[in-house]
N, C-alpha and C. Protein backbone atom coordinates (compact mmCIF):
# COMPACT_ATOMS: atom_id res chain seq x y z
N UNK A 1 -67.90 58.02 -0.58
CA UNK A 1 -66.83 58.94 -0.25
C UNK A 1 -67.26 59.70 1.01
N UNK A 2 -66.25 59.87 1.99
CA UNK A 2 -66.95 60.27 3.11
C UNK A 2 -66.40 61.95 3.26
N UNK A 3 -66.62 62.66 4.05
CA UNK A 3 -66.23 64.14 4.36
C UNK A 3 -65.97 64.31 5.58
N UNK A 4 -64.34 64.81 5.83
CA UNK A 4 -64.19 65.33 7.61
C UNK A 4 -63.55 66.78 7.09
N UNK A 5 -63.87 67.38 8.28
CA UNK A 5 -63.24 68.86 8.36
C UNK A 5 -61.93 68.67 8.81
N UNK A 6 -60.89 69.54 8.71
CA UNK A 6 -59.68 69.79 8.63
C UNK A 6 -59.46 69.27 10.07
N UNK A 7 -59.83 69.81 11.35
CA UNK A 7 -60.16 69.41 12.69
C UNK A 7 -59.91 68.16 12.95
N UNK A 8 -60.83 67.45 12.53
CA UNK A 8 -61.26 66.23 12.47
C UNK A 8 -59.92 65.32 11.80
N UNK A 9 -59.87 65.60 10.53
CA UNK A 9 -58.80 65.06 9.97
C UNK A 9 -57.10 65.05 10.15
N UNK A 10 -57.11 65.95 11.10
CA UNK A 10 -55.99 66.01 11.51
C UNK A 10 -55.57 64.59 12.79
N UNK A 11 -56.94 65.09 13.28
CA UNK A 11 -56.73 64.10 14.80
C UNK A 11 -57.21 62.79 14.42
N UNK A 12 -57.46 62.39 13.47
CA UNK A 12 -57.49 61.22 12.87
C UNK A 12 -56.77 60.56 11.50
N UNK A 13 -55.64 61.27 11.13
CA UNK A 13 -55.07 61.54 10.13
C UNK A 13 -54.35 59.71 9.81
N UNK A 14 -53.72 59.12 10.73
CA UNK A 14 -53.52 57.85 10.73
C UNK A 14 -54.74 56.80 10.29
N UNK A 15 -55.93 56.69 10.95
CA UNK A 15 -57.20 55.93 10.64
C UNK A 15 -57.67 56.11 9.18
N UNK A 16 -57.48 57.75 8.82
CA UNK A 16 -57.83 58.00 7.42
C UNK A 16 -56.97 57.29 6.38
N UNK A 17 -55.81 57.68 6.65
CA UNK A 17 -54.65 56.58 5.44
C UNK A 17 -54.83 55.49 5.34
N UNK A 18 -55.10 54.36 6.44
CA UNK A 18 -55.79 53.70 6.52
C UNK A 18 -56.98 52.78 5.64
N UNK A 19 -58.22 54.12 5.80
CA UNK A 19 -58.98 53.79 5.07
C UNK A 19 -58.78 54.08 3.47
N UNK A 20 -57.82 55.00 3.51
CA UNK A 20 -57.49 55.03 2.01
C UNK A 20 -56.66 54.28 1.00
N UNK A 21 -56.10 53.67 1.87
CA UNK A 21 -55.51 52.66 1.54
C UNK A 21 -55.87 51.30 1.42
N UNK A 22 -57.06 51.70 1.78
CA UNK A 22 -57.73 49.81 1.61
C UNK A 22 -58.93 50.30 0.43
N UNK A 23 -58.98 51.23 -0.43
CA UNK A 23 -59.25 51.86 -1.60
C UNK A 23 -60.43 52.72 -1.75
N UNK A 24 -60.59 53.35 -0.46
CA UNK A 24 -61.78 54.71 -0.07
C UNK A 24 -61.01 55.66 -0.61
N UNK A 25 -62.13 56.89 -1.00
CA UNK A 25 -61.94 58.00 -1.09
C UNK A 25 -62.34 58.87 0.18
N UNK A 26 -61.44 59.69 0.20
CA UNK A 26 -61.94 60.69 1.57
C UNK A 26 -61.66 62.14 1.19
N UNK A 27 -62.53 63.18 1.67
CA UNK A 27 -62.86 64.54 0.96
C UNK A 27 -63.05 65.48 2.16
N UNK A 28 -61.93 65.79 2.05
CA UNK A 28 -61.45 66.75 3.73
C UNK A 28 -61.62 68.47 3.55
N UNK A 29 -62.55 69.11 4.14
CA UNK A 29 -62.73 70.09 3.84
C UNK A 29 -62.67 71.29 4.86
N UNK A 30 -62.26 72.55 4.61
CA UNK A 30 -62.29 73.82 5.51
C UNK A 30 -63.45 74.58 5.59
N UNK A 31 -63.83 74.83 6.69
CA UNK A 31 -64.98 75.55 7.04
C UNK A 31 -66.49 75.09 6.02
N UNK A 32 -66.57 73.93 5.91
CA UNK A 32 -67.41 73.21 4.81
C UNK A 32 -66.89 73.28 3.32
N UNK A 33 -65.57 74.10 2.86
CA UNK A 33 -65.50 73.92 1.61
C UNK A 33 -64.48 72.87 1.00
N UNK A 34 -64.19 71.83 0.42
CA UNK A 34 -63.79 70.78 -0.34
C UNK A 34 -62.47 71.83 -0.99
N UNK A 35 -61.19 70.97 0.22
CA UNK A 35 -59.88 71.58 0.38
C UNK A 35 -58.90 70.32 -0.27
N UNK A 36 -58.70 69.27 -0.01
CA UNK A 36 -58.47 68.36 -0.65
C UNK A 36 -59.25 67.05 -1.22
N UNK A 37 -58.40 66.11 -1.91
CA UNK A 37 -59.19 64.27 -1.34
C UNK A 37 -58.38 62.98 -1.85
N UNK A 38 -58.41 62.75 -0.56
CA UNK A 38 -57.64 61.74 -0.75
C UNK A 38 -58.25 60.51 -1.17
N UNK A 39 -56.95 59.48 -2.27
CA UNK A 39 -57.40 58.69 -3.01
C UNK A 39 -56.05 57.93 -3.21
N UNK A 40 -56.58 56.66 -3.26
CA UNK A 40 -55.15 55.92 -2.84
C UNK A 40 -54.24 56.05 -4.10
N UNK A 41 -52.94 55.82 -3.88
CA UNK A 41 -51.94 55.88 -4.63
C UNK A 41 -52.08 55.29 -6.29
N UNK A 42 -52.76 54.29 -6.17
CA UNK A 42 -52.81 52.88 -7.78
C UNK A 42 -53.61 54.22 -8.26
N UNK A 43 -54.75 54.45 -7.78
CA UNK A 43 -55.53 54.96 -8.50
C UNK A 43 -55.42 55.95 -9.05
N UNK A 44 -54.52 56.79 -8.70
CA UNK A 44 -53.74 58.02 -9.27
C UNK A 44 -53.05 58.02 -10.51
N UNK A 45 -52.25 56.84 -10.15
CA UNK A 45 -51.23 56.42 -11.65
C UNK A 45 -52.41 56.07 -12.59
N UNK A 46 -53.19 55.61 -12.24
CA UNK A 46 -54.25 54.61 -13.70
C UNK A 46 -54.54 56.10 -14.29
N UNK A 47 -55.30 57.13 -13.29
CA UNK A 47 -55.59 58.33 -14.20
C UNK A 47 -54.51 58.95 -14.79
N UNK A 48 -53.05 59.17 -14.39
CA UNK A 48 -52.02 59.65 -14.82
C UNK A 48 -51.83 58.74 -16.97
N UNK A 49 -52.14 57.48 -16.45
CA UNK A 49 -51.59 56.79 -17.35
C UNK A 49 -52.97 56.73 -18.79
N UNK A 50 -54.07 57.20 -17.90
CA UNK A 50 -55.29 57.03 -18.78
C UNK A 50 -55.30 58.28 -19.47
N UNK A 51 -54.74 59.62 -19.33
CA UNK A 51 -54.54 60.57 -19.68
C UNK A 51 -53.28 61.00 -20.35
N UNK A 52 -51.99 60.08 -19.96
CA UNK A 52 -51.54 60.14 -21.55
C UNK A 52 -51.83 59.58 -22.44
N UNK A 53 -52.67 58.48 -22.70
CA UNK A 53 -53.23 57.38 -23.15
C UNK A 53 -53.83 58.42 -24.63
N UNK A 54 -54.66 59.27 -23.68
CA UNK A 54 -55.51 60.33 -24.57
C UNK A 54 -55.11 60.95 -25.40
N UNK A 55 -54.05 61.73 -24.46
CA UNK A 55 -52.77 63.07 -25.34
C UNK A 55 -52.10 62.27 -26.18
N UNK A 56 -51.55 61.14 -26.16
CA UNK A 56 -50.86 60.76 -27.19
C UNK A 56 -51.99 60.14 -28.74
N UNK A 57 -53.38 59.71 -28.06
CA UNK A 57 -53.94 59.33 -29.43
C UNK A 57 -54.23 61.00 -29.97
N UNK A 58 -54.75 62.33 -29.42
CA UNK A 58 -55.15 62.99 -29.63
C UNK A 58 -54.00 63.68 -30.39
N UNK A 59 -52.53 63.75 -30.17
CA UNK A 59 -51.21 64.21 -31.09
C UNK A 59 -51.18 63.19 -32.19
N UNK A 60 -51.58 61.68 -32.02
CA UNK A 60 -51.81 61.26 -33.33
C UNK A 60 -52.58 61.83 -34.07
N UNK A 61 -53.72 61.88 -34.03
CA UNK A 61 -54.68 62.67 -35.03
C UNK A 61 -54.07 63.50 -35.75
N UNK A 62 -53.18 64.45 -35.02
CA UNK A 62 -52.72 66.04 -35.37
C UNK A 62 -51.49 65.57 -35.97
N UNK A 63 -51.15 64.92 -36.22
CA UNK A 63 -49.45 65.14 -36.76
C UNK A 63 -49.21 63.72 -37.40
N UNK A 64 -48.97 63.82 -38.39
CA UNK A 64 -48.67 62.59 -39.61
C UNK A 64 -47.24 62.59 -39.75
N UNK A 65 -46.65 61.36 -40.20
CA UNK A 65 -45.36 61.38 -41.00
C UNK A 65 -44.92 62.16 -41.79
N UNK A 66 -45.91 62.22 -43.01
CA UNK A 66 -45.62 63.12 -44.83
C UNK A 66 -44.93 62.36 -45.07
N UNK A 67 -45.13 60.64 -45.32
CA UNK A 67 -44.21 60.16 -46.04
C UNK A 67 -42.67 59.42 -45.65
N UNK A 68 -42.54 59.85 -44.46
CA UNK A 68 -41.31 59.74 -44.10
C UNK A 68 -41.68 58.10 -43.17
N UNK A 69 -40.39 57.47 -42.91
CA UNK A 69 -40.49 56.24 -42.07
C UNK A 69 -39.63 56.28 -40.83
N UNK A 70 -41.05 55.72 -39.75
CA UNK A 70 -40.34 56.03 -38.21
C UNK A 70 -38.95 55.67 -38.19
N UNK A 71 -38.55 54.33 -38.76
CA UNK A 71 -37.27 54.19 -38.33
C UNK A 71 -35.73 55.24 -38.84
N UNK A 72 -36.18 56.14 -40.09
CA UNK A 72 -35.13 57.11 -40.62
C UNK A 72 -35.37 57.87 -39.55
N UNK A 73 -36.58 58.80 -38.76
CA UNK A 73 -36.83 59.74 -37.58
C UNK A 73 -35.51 59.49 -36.85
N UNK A 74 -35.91 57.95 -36.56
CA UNK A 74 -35.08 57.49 -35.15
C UNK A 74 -33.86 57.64 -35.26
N UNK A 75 -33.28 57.17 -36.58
CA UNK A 75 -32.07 57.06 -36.85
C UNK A 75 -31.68 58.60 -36.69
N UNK A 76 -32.15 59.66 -37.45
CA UNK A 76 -31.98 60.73 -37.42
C UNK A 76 -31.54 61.92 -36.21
N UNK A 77 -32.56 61.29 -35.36
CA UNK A 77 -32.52 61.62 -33.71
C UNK A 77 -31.39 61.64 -33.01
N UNK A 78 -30.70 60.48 -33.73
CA UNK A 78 -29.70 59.63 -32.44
C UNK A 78 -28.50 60.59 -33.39
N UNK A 79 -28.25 61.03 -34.47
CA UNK A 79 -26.89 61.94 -35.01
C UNK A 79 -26.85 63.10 -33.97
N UNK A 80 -27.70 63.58 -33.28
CA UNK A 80 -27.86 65.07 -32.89
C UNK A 80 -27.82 64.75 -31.47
């Protein structure tokens, strides 16, 4: 992962997409401190998608039927 200052990244802002797009990370920072970073697009969704992945097993854990069957829920859903 490489690091340019804001400066830098501006006046090279085309070359950087670029490289981010052929699946680099780049970590653009102000006055040395880590302001953004860019990371190509796929790779965003996989974490988007790997993290509901989580929340939804982790609301399984927490919340059961009691008995009841998904398909009455569904049916139930769709009156309202």
């Amino acid at each position: 992962m490489d690091i340019f200052g804001l400066c830098e990244a501006r006046t090279h802002w085309s070359k950087l997409l670029k490289r981010v797009s052929n699946g680099e990370q780049i970590v653009i920072t102000k006055h040395g401190v880590p302001i953004a970073r860019l990371v190509p697009a796929d790779e965003s969704k996989k974490d988007d998608v790997a993290a509901a992945i989580d929340d939804l097993k982790s609301f399984q854990k927490t919340h059961r039927l009691k008995g009841e069957k998904i398909l009455d829920l569904i049916e139930k859903g769709r009156r309202y």
